[in-house]
N, C-alpha and C. Protein backbone atom coordinates (compact mmCIF):
# COMPACT_ATOMS: atom_id res chain seq x y z
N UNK A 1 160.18 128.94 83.42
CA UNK A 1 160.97 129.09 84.63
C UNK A 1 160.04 129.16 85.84
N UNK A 2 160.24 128.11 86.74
CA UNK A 2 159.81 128.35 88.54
C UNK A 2 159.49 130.07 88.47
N UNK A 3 158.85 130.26 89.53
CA UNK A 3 158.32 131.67 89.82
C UNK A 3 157.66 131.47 91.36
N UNK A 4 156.94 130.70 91.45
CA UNK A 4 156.75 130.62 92.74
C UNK A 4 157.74 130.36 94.11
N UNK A 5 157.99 131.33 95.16
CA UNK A 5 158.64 131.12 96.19
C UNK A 5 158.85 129.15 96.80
N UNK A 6 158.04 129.25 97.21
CA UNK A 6 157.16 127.86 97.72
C UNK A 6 158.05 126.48 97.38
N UNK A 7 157.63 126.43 95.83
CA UNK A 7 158.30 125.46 94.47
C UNK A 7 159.25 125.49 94.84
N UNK A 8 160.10 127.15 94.34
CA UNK A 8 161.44 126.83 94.49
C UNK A 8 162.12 126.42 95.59
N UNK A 9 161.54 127.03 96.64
CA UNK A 9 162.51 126.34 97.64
C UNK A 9 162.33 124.87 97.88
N UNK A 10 161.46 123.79 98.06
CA UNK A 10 160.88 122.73 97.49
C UNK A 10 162.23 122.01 96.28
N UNK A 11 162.23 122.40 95.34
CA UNK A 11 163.14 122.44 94.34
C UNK A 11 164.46 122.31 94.69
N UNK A 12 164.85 123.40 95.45
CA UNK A 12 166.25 123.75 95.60
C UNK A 12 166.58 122.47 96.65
N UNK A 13 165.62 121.93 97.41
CA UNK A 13 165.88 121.00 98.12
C UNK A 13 166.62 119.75 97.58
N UNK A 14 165.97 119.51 96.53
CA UNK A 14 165.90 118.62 95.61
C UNK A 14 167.25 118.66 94.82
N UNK A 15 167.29 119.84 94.58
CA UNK A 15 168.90 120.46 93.52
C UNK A 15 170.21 120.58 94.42
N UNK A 16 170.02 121.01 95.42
CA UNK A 16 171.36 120.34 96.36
C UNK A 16 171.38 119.15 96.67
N UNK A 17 170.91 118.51 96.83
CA UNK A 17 171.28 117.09 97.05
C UNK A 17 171.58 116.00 95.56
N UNK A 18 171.07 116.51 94.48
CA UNK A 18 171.83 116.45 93.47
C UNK A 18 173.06 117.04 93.01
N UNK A 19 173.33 117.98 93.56
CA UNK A 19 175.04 118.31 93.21
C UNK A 19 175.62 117.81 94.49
N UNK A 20 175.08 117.42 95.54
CA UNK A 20 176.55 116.57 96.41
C UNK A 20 176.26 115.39 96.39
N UNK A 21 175.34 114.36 95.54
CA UNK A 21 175.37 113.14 95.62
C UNK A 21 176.28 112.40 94.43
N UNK A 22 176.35 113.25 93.35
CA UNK A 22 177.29 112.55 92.60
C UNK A 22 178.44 112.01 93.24
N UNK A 23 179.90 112.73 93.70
CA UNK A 23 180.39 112.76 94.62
C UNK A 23 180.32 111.87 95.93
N UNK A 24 179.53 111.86 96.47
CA UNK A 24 179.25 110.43 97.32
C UNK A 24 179.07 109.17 96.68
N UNK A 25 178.38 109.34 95.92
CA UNK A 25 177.89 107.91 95.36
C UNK A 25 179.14 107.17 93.96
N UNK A 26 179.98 108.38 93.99
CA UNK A 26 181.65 108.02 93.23
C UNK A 26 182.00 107.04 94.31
N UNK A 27 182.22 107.31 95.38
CA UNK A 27 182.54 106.98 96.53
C UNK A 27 182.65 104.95 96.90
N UNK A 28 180.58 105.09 96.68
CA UNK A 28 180.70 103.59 96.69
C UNK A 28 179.19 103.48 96.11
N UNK A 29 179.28 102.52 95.10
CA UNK A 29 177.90 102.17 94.32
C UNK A 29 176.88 101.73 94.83
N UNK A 30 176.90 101.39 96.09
CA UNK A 30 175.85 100.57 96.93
C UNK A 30 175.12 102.10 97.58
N UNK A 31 175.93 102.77 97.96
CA UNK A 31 175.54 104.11 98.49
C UNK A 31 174.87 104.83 97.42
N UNK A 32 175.27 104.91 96.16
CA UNK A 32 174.76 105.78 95.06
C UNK A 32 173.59 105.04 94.83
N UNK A 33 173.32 103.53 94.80
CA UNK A 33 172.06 103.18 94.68
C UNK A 33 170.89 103.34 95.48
N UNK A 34 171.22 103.05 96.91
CA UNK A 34 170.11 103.84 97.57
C UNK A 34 170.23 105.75 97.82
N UNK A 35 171.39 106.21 97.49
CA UNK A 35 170.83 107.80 97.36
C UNK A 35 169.91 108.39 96.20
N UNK A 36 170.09 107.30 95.19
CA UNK A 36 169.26 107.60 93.90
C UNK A 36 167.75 107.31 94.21
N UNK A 37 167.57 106.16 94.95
CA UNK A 37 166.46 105.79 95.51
C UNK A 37 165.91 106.28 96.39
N UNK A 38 166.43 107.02 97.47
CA UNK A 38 165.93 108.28 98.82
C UNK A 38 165.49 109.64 97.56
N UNK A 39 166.65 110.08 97.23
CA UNK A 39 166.33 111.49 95.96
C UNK A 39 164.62 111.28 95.28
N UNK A 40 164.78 109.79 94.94
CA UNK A 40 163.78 109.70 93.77
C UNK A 40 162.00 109.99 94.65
N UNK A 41 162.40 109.35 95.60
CA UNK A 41 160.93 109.30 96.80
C UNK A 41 160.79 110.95 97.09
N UNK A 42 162.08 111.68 97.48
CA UNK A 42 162.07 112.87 97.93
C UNK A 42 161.42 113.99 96.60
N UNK A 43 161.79 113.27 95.40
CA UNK A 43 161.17 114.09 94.49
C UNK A 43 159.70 113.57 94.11
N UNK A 44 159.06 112.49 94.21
CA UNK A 44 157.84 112.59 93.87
C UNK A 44 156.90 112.57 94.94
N UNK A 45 157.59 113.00 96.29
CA UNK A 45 156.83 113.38 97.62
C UNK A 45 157.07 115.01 97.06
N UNK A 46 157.74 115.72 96.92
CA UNK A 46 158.30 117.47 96.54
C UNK A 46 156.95 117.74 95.15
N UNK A 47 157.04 116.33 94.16
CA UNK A 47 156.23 116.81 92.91
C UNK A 47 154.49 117.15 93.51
N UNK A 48 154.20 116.00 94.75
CA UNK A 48 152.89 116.24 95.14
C UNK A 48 152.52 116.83 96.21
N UNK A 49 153.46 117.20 96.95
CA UNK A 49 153.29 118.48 97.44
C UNK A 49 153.49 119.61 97.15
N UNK A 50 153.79 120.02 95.78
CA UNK A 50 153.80 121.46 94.81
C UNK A 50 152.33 121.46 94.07
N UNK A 51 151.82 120.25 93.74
CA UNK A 51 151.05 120.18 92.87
C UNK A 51 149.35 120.46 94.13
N UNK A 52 149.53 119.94 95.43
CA UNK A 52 148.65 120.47 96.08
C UNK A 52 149.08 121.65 96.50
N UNK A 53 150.21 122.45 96.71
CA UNK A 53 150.32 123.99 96.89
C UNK A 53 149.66 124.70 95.77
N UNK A 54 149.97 124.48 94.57
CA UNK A 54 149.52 125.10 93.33
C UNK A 54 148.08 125.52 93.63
N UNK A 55 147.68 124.15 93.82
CA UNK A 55 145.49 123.87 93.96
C UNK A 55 145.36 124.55 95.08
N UNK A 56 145.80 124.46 96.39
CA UNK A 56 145.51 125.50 97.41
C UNK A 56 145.65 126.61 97.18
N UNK A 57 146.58 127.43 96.64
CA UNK A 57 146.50 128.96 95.76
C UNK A 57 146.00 129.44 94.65
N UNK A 58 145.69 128.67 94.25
CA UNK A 58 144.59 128.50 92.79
C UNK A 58 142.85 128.81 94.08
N UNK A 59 142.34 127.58 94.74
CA UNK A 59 141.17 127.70 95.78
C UNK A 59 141.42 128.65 96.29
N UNK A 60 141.98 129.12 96.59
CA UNK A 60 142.47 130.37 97.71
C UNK A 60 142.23 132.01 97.62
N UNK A 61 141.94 132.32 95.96
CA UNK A 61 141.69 133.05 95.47
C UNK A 61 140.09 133.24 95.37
N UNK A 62 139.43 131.93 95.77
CA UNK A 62 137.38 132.42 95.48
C UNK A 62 137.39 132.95 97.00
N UNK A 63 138.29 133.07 97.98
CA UNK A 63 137.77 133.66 98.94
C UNK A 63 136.96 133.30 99.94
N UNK A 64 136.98 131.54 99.59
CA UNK A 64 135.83 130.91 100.46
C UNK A 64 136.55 129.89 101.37
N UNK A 65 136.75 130.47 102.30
CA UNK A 65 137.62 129.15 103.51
C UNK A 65 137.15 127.78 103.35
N UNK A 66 135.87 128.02 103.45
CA UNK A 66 135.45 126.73 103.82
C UNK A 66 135.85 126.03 102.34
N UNK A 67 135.51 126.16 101.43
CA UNK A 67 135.59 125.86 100.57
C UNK A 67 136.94 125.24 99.76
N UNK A 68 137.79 126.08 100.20
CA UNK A 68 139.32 125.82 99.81
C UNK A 68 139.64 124.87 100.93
N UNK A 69 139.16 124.82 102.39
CA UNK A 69 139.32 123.88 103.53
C UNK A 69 139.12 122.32 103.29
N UNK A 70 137.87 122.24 101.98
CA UNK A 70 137.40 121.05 101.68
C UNK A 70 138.27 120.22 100.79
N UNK A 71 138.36 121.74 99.73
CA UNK A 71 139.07 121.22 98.55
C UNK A 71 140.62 120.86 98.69
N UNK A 72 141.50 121.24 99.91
CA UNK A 72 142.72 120.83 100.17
C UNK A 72 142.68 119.59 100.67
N UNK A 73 142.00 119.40 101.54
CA UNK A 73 141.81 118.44 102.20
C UNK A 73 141.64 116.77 101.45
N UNK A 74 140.53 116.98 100.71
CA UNK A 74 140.05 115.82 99.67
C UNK A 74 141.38 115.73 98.96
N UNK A 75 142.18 116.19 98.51
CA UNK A 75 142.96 116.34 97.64
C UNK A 75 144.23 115.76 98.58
N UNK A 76 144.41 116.15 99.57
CA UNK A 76 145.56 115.70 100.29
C UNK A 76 145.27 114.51 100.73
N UNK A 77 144.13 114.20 100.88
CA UNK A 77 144.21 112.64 100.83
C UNK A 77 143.56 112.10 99.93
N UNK A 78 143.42 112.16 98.75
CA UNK A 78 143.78 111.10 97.49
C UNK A 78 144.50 111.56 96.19
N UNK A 79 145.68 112.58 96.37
CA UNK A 79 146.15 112.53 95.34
C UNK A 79 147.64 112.24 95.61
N UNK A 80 147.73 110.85 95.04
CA UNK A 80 149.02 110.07 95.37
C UNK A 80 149.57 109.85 94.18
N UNK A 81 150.89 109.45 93.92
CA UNK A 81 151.30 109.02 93.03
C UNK A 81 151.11 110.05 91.95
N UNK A 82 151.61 111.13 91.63
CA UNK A 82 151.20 112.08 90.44
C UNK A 82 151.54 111.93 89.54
N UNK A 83 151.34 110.43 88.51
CA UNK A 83 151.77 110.54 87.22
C UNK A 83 151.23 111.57 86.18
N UNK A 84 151.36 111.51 84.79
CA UNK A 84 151.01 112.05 84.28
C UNK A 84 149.40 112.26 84.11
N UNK A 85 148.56 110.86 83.91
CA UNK A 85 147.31 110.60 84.14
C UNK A 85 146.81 111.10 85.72
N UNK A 86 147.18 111.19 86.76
CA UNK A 86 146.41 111.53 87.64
C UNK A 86 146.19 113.19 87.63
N UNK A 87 147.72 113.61 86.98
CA UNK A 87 147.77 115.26 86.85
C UNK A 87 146.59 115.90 86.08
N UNK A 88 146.56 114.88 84.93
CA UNK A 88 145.42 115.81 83.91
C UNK A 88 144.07 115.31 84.80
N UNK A 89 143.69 114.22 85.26
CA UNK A 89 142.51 114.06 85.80
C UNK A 89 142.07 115.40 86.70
N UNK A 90 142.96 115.22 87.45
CA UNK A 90 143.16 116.23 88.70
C UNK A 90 142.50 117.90 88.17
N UNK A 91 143.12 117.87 86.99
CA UNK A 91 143.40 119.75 86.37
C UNK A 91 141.23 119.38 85.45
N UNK A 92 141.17 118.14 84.89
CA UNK A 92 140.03 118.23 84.43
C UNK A 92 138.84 118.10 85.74
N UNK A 93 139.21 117.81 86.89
CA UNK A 93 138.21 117.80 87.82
C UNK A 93 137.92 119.61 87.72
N UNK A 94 138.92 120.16 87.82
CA UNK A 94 138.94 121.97 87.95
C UNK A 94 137.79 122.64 86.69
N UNK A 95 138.74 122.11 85.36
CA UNK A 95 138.38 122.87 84.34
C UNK A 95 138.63 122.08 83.45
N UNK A 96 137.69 122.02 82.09
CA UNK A 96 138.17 121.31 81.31
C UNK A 96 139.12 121.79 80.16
N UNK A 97 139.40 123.25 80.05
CA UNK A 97 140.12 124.37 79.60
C UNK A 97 141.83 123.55 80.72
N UNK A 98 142.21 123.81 82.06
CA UNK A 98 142.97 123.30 82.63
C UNK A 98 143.26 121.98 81.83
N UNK A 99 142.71 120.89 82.04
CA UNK A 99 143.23 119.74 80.90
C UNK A 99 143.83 119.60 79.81
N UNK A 100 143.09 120.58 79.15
CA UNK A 100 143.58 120.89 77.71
C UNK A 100 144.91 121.37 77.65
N UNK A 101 144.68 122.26 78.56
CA UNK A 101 146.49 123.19 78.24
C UNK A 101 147.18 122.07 78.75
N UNK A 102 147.37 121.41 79.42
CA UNK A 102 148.15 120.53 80.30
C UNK A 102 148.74 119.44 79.09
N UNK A 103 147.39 118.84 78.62
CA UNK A 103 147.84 117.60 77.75
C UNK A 103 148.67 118.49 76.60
N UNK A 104 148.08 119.57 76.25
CA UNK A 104 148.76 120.12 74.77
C UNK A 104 150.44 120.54 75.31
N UNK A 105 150.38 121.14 76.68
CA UNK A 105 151.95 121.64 76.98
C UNK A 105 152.79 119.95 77.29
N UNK A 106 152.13 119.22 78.10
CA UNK A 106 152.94 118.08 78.44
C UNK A 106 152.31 117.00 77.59
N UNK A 107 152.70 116.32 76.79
CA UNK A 107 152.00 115.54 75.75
C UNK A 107 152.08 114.01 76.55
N UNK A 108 151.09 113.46 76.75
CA UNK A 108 151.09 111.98 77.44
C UNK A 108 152.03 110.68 77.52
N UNK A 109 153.02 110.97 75.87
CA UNK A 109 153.57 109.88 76.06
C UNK A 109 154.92 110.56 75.70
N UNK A 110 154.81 112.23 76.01
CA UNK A 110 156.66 113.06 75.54
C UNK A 110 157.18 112.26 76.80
N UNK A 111 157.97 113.48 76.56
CA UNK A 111 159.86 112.93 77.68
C UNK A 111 159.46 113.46 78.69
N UNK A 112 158.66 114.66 79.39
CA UNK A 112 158.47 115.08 80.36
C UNK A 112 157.44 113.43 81.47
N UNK A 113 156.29 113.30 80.28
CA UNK A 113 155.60 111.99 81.03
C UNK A 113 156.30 111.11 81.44
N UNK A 114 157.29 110.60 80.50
CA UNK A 114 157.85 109.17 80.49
C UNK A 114 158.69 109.46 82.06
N UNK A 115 159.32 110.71 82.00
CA UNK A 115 160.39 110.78 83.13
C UNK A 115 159.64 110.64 84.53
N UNK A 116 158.46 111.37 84.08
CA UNK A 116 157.70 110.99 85.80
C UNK A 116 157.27 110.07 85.79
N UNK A 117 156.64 109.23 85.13
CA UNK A 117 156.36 107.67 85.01
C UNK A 117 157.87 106.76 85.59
N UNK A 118 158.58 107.00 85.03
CA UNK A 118 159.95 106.27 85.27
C UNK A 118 160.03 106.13 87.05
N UNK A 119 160.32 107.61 87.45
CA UNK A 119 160.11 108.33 88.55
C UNK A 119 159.45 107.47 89.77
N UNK A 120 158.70 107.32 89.71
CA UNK A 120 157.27 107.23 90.30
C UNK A 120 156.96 105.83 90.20
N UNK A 121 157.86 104.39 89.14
CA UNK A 121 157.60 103.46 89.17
C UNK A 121 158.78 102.76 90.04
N UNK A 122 160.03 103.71 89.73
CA UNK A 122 161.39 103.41 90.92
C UNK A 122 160.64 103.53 92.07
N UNK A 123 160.68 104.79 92.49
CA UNK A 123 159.91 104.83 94.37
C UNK A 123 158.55 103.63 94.89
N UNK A 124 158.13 103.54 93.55
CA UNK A 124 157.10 102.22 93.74
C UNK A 124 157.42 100.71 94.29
N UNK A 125 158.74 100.80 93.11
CA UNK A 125 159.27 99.40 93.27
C UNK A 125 160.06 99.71 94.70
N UNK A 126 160.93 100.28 94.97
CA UNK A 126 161.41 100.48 95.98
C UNK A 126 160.57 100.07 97.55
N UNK A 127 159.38 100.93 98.11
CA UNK A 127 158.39 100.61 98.19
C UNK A 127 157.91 99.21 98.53
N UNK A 128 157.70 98.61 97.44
CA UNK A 128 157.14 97.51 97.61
C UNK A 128 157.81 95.91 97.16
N UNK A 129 159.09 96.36 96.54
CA UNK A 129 160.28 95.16 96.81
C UNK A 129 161.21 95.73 97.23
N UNK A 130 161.27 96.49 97.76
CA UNK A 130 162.54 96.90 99.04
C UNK A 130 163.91 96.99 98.18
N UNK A 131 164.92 97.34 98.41
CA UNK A 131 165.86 97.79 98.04
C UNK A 131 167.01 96.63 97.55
N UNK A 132 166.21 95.51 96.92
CA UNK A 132 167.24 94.20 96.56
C UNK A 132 167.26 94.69 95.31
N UNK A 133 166.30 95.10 94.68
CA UNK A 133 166.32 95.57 93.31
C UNK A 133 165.86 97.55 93.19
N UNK A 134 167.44 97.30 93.34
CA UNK A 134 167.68 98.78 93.12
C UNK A 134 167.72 98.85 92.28
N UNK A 135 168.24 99.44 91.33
CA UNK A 135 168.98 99.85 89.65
C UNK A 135 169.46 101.22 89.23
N UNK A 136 169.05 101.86 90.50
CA UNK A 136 168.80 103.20 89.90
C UNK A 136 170.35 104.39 89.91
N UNK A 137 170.43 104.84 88.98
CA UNK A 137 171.71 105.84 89.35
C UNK A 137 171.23 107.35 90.05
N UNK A 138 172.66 107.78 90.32
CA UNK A 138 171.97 109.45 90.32
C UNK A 138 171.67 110.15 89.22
N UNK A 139 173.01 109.41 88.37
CA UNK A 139 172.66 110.36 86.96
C UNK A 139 171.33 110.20 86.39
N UNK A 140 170.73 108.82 86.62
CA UNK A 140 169.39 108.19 86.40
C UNK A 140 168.36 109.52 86.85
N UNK A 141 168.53 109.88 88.04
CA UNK A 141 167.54 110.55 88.95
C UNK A 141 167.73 112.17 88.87
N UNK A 142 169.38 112.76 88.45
CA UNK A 142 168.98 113.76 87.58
C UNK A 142 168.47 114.45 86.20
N UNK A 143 168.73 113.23 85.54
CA UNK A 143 168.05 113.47 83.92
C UNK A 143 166.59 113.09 84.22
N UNK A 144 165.92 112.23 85.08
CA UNK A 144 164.32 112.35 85.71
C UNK A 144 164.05 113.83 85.71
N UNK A 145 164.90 114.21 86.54
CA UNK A 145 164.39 115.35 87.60
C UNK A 145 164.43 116.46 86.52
N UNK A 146 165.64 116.64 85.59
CA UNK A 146 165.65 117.75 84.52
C UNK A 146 164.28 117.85 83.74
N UNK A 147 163.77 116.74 83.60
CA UNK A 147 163.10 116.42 82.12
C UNK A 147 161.51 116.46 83.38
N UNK A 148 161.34 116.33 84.99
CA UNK A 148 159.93 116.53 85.24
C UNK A 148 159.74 117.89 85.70
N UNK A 149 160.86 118.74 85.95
CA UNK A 149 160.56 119.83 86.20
C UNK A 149 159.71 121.42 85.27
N UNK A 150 159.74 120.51 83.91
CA UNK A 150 158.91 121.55 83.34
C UNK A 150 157.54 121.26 83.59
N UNK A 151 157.00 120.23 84.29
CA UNK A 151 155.80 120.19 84.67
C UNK A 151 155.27 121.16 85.86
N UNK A 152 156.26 121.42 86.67
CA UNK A 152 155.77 122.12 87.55
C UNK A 152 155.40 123.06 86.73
N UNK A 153 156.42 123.97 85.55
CA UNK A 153 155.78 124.92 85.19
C UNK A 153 154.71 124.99 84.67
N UNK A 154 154.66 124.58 83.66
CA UNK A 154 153.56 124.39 83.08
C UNK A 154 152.13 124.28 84.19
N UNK A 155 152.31 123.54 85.41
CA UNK A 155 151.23 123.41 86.37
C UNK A 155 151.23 125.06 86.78
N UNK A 156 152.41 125.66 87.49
CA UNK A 156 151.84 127.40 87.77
C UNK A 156 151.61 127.77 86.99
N UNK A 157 151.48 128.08 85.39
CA UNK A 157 150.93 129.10 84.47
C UNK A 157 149.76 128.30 84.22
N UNK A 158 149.26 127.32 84.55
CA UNK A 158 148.33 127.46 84.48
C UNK A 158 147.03 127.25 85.45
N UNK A 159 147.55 127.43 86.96
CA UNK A 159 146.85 127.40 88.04
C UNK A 159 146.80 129.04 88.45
N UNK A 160 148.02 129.39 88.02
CA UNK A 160 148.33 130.80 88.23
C UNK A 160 147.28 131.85 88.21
């Protein structure tokens, strides 16, 4: 379970607009396709900006400004796209103990990976062939969202 303030509210952002988009996107399918497609960007912009909150409160704790100043920084500008592979890179730049727990809690090719892979290849395509090839549902983008949210946890217990 979430525990961090931060996340959750982050989260909750994410979780209301999944309980009033069903409902709209009943409405009219052209609408549900690009709300599935706004949601999906909004969640893997929410996944990498939790995942650099995590690392800034994780740095934040040696007590060294400068230091945590550097390490946010580098990080906020090149950690894009947080699939599963950039996550463990990311946690083995830290520790190689961090990696480990990561791959053993989120396994590379379980349901938690696949969903952020999925995730993260919609907002891609979106992105970069524009919205002729949509496909995506909401229901699509809440069974994503169910199945990537144990990553966050797994990321605070063990940045924690």
């Amino acid at each position: 379970m979430l525990k961090n303030p931060y996340i959750l509210g982050r989260c909750a952002e994410i979780e209301a607009l999944l309980t009033d988009a069903p409902s709209w996107a009943k409405k009219d399918d052209k609408l549900g396709a690009h709300l599935a497609a706004y949601i999906s960007v909004l969640i893997v912009g929410v996944l990498e900006d939790c995942v650099e909150h995590l690392i800034e409160q994780r740095v934040a704790k040696t007590g060294d400004t400068e230091i945590k100043n550097y390490i946010v920084k580098v990080i906020g500008d090149h950690f894009r796209n947080p699939d599963w592979k950039a996550i463990n890179g990311l946690l083995g730049e830290f520790s190689a103990e961090y990696k480990t727990t990561f791959r053993q809690k989120i396994i590379p090719n379980g349901h938690e990976a696949i969903a952020l892979q999925g995730i993260i290849d919609n907002k891609n395509s979106l992105a970069h062939a524009g919205t002729s090839k949509l496909n995506l549902s909401v229901k699509d983008v809440q069974d994503y969202y169910s199945r990537i949210t144990p990553i966050l946890e797994v990321l605070e217990q063990i940045l924690a």
